[in-house]
Protein backbone atom coordinates (compact mmCIF):
# COMPACT_ATOMS: atom_id res chain seq x y z
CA UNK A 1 -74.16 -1.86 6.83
CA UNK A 2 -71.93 -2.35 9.85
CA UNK A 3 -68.65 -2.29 8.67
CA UNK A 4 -66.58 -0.92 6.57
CA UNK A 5 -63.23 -1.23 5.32
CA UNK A 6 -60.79 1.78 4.18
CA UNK A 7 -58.16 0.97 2.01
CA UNK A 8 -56.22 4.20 1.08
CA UNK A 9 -53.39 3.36 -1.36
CA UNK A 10 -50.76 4.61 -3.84
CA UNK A 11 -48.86 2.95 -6.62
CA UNK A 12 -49.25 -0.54 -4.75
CA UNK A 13 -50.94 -2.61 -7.19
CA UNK A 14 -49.78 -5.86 -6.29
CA UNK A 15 -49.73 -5.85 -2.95
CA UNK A 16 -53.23 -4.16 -2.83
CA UNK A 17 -54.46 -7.59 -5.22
CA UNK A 18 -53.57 -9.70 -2.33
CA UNK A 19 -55.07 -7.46 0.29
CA UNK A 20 -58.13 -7.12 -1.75
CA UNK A 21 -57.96 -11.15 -2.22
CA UNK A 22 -57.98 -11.74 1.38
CA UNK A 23 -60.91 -9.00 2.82
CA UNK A 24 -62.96 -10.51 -0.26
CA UNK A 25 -62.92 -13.78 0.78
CA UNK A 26 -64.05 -13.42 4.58
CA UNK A 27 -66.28 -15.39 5.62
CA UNK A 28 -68.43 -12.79 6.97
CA UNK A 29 -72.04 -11.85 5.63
CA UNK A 30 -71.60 -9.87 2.11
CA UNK A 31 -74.35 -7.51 3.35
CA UNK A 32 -72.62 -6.46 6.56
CA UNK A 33 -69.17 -4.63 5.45
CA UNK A 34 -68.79 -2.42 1.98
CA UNK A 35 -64.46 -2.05 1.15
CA UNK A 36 -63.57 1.49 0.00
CA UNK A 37 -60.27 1.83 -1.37
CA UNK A 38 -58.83 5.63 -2.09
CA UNK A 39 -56.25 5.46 -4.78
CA UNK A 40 -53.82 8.46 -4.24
CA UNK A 41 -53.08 9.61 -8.25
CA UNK A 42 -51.48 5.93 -8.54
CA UNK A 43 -49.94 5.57 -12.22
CA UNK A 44 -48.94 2.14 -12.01
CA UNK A 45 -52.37 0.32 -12.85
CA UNK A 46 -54.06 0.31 -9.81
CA UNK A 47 -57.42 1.82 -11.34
CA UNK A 48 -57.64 -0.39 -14.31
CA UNK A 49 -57.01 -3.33 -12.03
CA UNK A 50 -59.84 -1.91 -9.47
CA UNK A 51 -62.36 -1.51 -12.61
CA UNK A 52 -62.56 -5.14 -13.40
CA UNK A 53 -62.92 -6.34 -9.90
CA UNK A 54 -66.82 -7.82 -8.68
CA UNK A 55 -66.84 -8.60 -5.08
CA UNK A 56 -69.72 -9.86 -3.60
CA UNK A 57 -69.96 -7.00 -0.69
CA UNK A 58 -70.30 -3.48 -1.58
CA UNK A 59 -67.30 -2.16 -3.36
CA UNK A 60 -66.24 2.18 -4.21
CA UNK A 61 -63.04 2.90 -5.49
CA UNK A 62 -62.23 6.92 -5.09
CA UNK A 63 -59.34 7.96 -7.66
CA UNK A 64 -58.13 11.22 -6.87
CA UNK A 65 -55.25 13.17 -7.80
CA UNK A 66 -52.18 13.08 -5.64
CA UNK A 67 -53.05 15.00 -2.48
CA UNK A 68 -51.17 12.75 0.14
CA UNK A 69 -52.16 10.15 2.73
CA UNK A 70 -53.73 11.95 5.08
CA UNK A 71 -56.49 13.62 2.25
CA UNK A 72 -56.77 9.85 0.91
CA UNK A 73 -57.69 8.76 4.39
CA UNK A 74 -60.20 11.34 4.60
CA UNK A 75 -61.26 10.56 1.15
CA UNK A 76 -62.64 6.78 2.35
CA UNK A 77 -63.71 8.34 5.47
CA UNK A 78 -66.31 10.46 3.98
CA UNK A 79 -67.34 7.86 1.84
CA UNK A 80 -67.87 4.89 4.39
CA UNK A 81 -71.41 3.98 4.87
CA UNK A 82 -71.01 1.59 8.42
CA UNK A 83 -71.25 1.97 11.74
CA UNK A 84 -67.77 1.08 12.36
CA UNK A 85 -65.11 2.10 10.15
């Protein structure tokens, strides 16, 4: 895995769709980059949305209670797999 792709995020379900959307459809080898997104304690959807999704690169969702950016960043740090995050 080379790359991967943090995505920490709260209550943003919408926008995150189209952001999700667009790193999905790179046309970049499936095998070379994993997404991670870190949902912050979002109550708006976000996880249910997240659940049904079946990208062809390696995908993690982290749901965690609401600790705050900086602990969601760390969050999809710790759980990146590439050699460049």
């Amino acid at each position: 895995m080379k790359f991967s792709v943090l995505i920490p995020t709260y209550n943003r379900r919408d926008v995150l769709a189209r952001t999700l959307a667009a790193a999905f459809a790179q046309d970049f080898p499936a095998d070379e980059f994993e997404v991670i997104v870190a949902v912050d304690g979002s109550t708006d959807g976000t996880v249910e949305m997240l659940e049904g999704l079946h990208p062809r690169c390696a995908f993690r969702m982290i749901n965690q209670p609401n600790r705050g950016l900086p602990a969601t960043r760390n969050a999809a740090f710790q759980a990146a797999t590439g050699d460049f995050v």
